[in-house]
Protein backbone atom coordinates (compact mmCIF):
# COMPACT_ATOMS: atom_id res chain seq x y z
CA UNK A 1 15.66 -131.83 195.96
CA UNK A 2 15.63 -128.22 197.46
CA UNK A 3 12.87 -126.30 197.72
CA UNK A 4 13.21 -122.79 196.46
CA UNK A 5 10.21 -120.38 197.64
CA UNK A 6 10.02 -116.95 195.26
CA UNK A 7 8.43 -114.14 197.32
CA UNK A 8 7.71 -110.59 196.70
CA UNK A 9 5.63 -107.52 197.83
CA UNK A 10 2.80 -106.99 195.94
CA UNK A 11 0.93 -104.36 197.14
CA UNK A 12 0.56 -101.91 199.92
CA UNK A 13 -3.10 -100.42 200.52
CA UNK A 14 -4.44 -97.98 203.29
CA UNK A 15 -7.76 -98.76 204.47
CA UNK A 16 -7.91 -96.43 207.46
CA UNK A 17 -6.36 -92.48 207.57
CA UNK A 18 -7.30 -90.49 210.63
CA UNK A 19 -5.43 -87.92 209.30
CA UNK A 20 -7.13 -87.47 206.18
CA UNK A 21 -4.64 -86.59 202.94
CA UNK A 22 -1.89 -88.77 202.41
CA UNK A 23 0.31 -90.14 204.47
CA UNK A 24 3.69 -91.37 204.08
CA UNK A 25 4.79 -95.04 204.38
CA UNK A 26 8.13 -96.42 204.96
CA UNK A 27 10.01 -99.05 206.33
CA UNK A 28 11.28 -102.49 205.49
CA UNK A 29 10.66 -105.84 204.68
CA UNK A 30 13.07 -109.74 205.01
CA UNK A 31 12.84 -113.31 204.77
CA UNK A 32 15.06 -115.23 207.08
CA UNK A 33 15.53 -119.12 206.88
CA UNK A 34 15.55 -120.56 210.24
CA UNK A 35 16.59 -124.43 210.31
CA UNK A 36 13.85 -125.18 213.24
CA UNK A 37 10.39 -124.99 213.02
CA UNK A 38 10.65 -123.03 216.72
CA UNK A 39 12.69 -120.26 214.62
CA UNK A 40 16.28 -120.94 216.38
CA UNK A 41 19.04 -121.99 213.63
CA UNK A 42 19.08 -118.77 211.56
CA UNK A 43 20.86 -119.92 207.76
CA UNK A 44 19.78 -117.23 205.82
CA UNK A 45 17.89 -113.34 205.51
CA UNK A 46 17.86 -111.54 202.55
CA UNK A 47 15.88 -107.89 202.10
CA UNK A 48 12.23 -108.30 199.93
CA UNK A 49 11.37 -104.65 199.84
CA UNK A 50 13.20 -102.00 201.08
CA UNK A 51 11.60 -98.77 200.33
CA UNK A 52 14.28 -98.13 197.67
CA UNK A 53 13.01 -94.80 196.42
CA UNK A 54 12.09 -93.62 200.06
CA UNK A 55 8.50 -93.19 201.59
CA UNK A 56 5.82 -93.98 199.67
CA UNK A 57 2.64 -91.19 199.86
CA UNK A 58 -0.46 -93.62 200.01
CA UNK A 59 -4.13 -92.21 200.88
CA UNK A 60 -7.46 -93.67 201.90
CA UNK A 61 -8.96 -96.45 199.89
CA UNK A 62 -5.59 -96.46 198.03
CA UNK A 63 -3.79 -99.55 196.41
CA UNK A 64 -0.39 -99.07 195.01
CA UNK A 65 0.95 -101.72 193.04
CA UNK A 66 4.34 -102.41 193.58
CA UNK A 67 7.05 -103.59 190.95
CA UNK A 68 9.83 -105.59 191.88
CA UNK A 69 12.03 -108.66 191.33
CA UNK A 70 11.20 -111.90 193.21
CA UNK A 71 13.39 -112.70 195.92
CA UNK A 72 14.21 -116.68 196.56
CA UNK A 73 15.12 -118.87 199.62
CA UNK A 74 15.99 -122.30 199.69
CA UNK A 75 14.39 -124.75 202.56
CA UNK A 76 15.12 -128.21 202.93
CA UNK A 77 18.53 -128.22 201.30
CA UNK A 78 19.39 -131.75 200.12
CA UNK A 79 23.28 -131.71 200.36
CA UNK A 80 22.91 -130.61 203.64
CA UNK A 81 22.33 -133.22 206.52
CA UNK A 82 18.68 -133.02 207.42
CA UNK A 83 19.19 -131.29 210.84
CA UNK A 84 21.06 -128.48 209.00
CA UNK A 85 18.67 -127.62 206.39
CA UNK A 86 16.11 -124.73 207.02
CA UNK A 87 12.42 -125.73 207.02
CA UNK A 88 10.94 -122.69 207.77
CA UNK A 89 10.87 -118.83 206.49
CA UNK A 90 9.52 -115.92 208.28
CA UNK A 91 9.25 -113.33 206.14
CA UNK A 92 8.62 -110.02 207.83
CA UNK A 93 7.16 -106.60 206.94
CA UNK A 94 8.30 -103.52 209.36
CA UNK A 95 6.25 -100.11 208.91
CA UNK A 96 7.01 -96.56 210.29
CA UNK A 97 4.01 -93.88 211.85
CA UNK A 98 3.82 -96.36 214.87
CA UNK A 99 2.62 -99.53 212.46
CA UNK A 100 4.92 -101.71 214.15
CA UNK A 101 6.25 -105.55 212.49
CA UNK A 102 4.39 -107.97 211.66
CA UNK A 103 5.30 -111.99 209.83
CA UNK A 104 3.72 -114.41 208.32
CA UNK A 105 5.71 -117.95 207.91
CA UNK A 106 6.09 -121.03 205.52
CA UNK A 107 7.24 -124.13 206.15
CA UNK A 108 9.24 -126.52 203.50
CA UNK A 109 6.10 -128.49 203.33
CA UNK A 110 3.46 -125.92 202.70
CA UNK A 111 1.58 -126.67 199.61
CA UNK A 112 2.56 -123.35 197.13
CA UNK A 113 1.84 -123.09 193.45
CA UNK A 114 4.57 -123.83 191.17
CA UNK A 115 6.14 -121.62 189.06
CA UNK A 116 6.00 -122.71 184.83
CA UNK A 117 9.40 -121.23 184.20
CA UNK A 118 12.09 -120.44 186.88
CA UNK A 119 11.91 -117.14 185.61
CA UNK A 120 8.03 -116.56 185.57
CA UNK A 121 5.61 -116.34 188.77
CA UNK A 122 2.58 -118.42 188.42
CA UNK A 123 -0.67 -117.32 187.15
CA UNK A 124 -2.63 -117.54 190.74
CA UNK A 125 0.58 -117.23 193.52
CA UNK A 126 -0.30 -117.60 197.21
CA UNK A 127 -1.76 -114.55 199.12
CA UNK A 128 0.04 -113.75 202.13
CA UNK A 129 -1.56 -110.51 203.82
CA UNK A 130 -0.31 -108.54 206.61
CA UNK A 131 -2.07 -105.97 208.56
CA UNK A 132 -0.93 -102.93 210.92
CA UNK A 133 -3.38 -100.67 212.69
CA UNK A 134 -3.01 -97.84 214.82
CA UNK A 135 -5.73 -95.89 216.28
CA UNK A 136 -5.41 -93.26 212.74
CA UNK A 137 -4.11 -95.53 210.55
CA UNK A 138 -4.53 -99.28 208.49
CA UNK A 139 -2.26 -100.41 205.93
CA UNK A 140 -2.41 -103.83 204.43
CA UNK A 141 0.87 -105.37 202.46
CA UNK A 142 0.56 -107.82 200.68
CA UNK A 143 3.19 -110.15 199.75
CA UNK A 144 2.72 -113.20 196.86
CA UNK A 145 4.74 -116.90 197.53
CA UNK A 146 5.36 -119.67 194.51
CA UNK A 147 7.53 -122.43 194.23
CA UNK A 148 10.27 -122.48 191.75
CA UNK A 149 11.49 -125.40 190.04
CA UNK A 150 14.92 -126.50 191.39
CA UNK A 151 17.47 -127.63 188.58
């Protein structure tokens, strides 16, 4: 049976602003499949959160919440032979004012909460958090991971 992994953004916060006022946030953020655990064998990368309505003005101490549709990948695909199926997804989270990339990663394997409808997320999804710092500035996004049901 595949396993299907539903991922979104959740939040973005600021935790540091040398700058004082707001600043504005933009960039991007993917999942790609890889079929090897060393992240050669690229199958699949689909956009999570784009910035769709541009940069977002975020200050100190400052959560947004952020609303979106769950984006799924498939790993371990069964009518695939075994060597061909992807185990692993990166998913990675790219920020503007010098913030840089960062990933986090999650193999087939990797014990997730299940999902009680293939439509719903579950009540406690997994926290994945990822940090970028610069000298005047800390931003935090965080990203939620379930597993959905395959039918």
């Amino acid at each position: 049976m595949p396993r299907i992994v539903g991922t979104k953004l959740k939040s973005i916060a600021c935790t540091h602003n040398g700058f004082g006022g707001t600043v504005q946030i933009s960039g991007n953020s993917f999942g790609s499949a890889f079929q090897n655990l060393d992240l050669t064998g690229l199958r699949d990368t689909r956009t999570i959160f784009p910035f769709p309505a541009g940069p977002m003005a975020i200050a100190l101490g400052e959560t947004k919440s952020i609303t979106m549709d769950d984006v799924r990948f498939s790993l371990k695909i069964t009518n695939e032979p075994p060597e061909l199926s992807p185990k692993i997804l990166k998913v990675v989270g790219e920020l503007n004012n010098g913030l840089g990339s960062n990933a986090f990663f999650i193999r087939w394997d990797d014990p997730l909460p299940f999902a009680p409808s293939t439509s719903e997320v579950p009540e406690h999804p997994k926290e994945f958090k990822l940090d970028y710092t610069t000298a005047n500035l800390a931003i935090t996004l965080t990203f939620i991971a379930w597993a959905v049901q395959a039918f």
